[in-house]
Protein backbone atom coordinates (compact mmCIF):
# COMPACT_ATOMS: atom_id res chain seq x y z
CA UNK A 1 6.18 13.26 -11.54
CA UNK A 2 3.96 10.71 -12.66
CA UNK A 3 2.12 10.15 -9.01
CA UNK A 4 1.22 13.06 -6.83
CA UNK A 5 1.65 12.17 -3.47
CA UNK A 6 -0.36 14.52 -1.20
CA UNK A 7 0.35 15.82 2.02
CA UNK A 8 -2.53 15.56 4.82
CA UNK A 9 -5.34 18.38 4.58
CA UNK A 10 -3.87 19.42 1.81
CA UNK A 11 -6.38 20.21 -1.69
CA UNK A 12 -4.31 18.36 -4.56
CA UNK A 13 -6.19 17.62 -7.97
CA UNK A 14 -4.50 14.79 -10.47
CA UNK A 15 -5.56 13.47 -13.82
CA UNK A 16 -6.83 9.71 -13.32
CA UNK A 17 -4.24 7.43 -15.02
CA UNK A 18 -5.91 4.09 -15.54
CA UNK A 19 -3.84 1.34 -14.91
CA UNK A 20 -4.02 -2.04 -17.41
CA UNK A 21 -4.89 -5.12 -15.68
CA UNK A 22 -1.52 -7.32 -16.06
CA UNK A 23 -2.73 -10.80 -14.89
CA UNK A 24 -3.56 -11.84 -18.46
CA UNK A 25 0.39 -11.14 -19.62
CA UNK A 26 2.23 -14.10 -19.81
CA UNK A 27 4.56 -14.65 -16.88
CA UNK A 28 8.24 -16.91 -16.76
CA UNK A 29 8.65 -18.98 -13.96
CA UNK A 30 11.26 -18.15 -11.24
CA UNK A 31 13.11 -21.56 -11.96
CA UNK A 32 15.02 -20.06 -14.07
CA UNK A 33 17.22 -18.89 -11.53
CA UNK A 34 20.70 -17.35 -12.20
CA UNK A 35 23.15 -16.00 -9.83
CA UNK A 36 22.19 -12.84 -10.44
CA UNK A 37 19.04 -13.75 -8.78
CA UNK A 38 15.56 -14.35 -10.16
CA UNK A 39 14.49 -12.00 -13.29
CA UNK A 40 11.95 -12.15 -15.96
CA UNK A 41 12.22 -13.50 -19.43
CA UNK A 42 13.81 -9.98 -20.60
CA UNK A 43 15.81 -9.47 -17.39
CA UNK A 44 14.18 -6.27 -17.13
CA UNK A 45 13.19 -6.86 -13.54
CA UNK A 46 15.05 -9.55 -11.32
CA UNK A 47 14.55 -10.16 -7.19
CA UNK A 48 16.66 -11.82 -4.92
CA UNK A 49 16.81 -16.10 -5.00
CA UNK A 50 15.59 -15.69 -1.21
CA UNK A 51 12.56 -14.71 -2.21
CA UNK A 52 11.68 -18.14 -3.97
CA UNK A 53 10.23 -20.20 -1.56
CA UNK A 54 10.24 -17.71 1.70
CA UNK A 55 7.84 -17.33 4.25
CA UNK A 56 5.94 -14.18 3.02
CA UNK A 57 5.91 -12.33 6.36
CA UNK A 58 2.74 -9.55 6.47
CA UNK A 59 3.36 -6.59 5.23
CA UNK A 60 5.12 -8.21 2.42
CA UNK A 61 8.51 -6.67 1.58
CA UNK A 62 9.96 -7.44 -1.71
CA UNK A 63 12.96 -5.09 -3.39
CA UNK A 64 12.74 -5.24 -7.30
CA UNK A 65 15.63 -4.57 -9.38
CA UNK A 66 14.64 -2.59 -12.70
CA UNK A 67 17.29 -3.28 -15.08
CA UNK A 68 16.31 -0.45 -17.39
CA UNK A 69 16.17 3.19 -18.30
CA UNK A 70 12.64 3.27 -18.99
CA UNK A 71 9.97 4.40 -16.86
CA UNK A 72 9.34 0.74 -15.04
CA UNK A 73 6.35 0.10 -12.49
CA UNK A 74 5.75 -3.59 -11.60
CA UNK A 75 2.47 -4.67 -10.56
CA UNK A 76 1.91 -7.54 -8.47
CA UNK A 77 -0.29 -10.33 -7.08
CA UNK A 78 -0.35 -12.80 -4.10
CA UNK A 79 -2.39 -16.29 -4.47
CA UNK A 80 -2.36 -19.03 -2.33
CA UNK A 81 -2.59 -22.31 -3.88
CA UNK A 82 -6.59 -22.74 -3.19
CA UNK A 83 -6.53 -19.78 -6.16
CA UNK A 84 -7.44 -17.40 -3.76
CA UNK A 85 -5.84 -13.90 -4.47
CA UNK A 86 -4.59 -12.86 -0.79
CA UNK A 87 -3.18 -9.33 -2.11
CA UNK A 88 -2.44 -7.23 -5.45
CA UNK A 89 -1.74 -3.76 -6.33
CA UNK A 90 1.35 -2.27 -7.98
CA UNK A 91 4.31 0.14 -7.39
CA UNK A 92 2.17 3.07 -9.31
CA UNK A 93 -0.10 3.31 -6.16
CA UNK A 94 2.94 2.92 -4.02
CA UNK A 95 6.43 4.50 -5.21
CA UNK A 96 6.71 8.27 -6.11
CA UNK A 97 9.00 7.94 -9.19
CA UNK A 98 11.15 10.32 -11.11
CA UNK A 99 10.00 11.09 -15.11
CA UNK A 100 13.17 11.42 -16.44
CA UNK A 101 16.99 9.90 -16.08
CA UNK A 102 16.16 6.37 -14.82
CA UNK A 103 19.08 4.53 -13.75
CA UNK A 104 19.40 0.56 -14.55
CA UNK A 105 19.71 -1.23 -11.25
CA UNK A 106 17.65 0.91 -9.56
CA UNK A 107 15.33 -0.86 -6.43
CA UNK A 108 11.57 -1.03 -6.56
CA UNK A 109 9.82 -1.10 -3.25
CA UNK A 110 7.00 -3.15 -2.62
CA UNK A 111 5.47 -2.92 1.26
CA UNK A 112 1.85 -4.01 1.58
CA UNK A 113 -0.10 -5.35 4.47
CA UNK A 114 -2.04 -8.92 3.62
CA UNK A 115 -5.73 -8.64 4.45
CA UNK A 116 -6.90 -12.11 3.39
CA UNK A 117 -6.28 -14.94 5.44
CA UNK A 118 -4.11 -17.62 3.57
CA UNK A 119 -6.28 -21.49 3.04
CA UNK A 120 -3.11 -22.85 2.24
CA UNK A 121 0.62 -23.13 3.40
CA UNK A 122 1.84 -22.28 -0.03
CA UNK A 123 1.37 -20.08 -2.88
CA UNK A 124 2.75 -17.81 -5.69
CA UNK A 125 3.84 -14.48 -6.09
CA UNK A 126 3.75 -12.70 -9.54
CA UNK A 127 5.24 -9.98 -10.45
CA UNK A 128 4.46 -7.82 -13.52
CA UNK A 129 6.07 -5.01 -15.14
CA UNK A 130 4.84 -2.35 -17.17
CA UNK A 131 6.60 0.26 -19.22
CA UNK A 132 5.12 3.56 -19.34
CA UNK A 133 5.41 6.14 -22.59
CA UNK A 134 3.88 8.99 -23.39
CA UNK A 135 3.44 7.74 -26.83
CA UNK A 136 2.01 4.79 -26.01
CA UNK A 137 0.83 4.77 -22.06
CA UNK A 138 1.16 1.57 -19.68
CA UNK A 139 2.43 -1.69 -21.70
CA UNK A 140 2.51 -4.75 -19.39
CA UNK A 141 6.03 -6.75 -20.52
CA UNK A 142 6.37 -10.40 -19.45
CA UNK A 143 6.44 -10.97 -16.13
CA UNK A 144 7.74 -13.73 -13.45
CA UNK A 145 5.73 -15.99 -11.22
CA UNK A 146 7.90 -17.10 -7.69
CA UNK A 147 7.15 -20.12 -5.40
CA UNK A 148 6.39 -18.94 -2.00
CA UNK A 149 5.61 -20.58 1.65
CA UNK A 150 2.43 -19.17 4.00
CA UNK A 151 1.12 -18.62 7.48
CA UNK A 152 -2.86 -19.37 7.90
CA UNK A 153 -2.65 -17.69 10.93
CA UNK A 154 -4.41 -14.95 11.85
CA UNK A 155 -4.10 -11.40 13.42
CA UNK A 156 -6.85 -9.33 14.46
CA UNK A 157 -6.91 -5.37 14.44
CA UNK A 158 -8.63 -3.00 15.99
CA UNK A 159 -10.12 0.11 14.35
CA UNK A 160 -12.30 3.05 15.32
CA UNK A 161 -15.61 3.95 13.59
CA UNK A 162 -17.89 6.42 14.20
CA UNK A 163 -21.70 4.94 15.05
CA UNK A 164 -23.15 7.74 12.86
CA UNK A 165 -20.98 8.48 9.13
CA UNK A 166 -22.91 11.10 8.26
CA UNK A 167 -22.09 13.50 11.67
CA UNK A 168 -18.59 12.61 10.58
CA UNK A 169 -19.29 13.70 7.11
CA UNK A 170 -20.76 16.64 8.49
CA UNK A 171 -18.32 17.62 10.72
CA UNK A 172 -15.66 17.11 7.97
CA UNK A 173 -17.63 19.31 5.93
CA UNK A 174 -17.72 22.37 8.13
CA UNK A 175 -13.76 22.19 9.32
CA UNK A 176 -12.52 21.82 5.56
CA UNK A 177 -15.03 24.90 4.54
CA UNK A 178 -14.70 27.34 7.80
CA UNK A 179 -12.32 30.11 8.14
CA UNK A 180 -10.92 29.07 11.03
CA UNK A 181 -8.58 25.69 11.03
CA UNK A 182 -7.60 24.51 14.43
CA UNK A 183 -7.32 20.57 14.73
CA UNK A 184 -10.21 18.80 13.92
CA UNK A 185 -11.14 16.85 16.42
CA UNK A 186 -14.89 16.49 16.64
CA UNK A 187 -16.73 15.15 20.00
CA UNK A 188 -17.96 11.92 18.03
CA UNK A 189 -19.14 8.80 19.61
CA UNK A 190 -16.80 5.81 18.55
CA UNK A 191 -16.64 2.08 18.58
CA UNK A 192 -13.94 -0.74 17.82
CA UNK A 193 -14.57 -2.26 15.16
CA UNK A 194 -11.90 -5.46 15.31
CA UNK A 195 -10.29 -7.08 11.54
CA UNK A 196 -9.23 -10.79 11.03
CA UNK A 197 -6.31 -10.81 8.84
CA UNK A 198 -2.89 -12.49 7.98
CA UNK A 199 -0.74 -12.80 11.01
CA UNK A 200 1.42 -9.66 12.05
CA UNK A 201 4.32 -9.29 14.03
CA UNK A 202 3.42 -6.70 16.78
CA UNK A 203 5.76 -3.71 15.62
CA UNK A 204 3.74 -3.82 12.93
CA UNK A 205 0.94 -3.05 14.76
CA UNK A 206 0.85 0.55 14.40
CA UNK A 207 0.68 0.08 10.58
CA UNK A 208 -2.03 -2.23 10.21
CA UNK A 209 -3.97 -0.23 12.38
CA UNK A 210 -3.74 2.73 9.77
CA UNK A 211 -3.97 0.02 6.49
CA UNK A 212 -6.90 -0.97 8.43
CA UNK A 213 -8.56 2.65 8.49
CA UNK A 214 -7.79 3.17 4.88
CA UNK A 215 -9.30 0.15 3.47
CA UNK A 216 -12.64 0.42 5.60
CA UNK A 217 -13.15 3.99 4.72
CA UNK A 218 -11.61 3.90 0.57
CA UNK A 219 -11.80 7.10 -0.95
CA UNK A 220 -11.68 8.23 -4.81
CA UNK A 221 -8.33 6.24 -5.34
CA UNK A 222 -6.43 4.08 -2.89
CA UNK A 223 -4.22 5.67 -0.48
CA UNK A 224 -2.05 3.22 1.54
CA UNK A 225 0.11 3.32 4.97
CA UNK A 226 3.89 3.42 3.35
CA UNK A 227 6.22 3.69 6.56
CA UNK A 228 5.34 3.58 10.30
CA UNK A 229 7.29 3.45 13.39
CA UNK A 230 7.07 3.91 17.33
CA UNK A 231 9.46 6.30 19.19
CA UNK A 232 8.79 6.25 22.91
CA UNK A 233 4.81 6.87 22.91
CA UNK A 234 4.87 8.46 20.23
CA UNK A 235 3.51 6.87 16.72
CA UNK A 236 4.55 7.84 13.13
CA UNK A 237 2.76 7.12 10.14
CA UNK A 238 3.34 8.08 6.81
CA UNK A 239 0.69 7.97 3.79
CA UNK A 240 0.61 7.86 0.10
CA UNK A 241 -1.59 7.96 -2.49
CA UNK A 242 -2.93 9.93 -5.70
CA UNK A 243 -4.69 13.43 -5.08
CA UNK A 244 -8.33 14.38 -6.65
CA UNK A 245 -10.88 17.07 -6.65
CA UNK A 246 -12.11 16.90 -2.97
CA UNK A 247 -9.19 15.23 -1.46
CA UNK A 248 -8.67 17.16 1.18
CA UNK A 249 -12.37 16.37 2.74
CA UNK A 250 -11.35 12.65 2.58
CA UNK A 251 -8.05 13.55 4.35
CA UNK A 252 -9.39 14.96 6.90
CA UNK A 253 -11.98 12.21 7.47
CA UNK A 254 -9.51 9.14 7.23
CA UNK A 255 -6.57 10.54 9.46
CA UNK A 256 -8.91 11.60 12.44
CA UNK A 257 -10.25 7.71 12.44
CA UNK A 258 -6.55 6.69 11.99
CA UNK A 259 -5.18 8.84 14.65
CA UNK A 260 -8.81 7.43 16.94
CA UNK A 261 -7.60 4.01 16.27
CA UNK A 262 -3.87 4.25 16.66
CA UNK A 263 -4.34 5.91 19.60
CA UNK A 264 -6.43 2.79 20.77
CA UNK A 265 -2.61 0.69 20.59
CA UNK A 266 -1.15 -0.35 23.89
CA UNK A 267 1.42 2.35 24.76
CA UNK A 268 0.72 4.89 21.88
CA UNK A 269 -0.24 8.47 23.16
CA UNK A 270 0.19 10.78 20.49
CA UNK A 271 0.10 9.95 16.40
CA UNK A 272 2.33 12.35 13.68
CA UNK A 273 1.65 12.14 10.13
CA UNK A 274 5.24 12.21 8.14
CA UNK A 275 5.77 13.39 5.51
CA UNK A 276 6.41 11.00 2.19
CA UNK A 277 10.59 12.04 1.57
């Protein structure tokens, strides 16, 4: 598989796939709506006509339709109408796809928290694909551009950060390296650290809590907070992202100041990392 999607403390090394900008590909716009819902120039991705002028709710939750056999990732950006780019990544940092015996139809999964605030009401959401080759790598197709409505308001999150990185560092260092691996759970002094973004609904709390961690403490590559959910007290939270040399020491780092922060949510009293199916 193209993405290597790597379990917690776990060493995993990947060759860095660079992945083209696609904001300079020429996009159709989503008025071209058929009843088969809204789809790009070459129909080889299409999303539902609800999306077209929705209230983008944070995270954003869009299901693409690939209508091809090729190996399909869409990228994708979120502006509001100021220009300012509230959100943008892509399905290759996301999605753990198969390399072989794609099946037309199949659903794309995009699930992102919003971390900029929105200046305006409305905005657009653009969605690019790219077909991948080994023969030729990433080519960025024609893509579609979709009206959409947003919130200004604001959320704030909480997160826990260590006043000293490098006893963190250290103490990651020595765990990862010893001979002996109980949990790590060093006697670190903390403090909440709280993060303005786009408005949330509270169950997804738990989530943006661990988004939160990840962006403030960014490691090689991105990794990202896919699925989350609370049963009883207990919090689950899955991650994915791309493995490199040394992974396993940012691991290590990231889900101790996750599970310091989650653990910080009103009713949470124990975290588990799933993981990715």
């Amino acid at each position: 598989m193209r993405h290597l999607h790597s379990l917690l403390l776990v060493l995993v090394t990947l060759a860095a796939t660079e992945f083209s900008s696609a904001w300079e590909i020429p996009t159709s716009s989503a008025s071209s709506a058929s009843s088969n819902g809204l789809c790009s120039k070459d129909r080889i991705i299409c999303v539902s006509d609800s999306v077209a002028n929705s209230l983008i709710e944070n995270p954003l939750r869009v299901d693409v339709q690939v209508n091809s056999t090729d190996d399909i990732d869409v990228a994708w950006e979120l502006r509001d109408n100021s220009g300012q780019v509230l959100e943008s990544s892509s399905t290759f940092d996301y999605a753990d796809q198969p390399t072989e015996n794609f099946t037309p139809g199949r659903t794309l999964q995009i699930v992102a928290f919003i971390f900029s605030t929105a200046k305006t009401e409305h905005g657009t959401l653009t969605l690019i694909p790219s077909r991948y080759t080994v023969q030729t790598g990433a080519v960025s197709l024609t893509g579609i551009t979709i009206p959409v409505r947003l919130t200004t308001a604001k959320s704030t999150v909480t997160i826990m950060e260590p006043t000293s990185s490098d006893d963190l560092k250290s103490a990651v260092i020595e765990w990862v390296e010893g001979d002996h691996h109980g949990e790590f759970n060093p006697k670190l002094k903390l403090i909440p650290r709280q993060i303005e973004i786009m408005q949330f609904e509270k169950s997804a709390t738990i989530g943006a809590t661990a988004e939160a961690v990840l962006r403030s403490s960014p490691g090689q590559d991105r990794w990202h907070v896919m699925h989350w959910q609370a049963v009883d007290s207990t919090a689950h939270v899955t991650l994915v992202g791309s493995g490199w040399a040394g992974v396993s020491y940012y691991l290590t780092s990231v889900s101790y100041l996750i599970e310091k922060s989650v653990l910080n949510v009103p009713g949470i009293q124990k975290l588990v990392f799933d993981t990715p199916q």
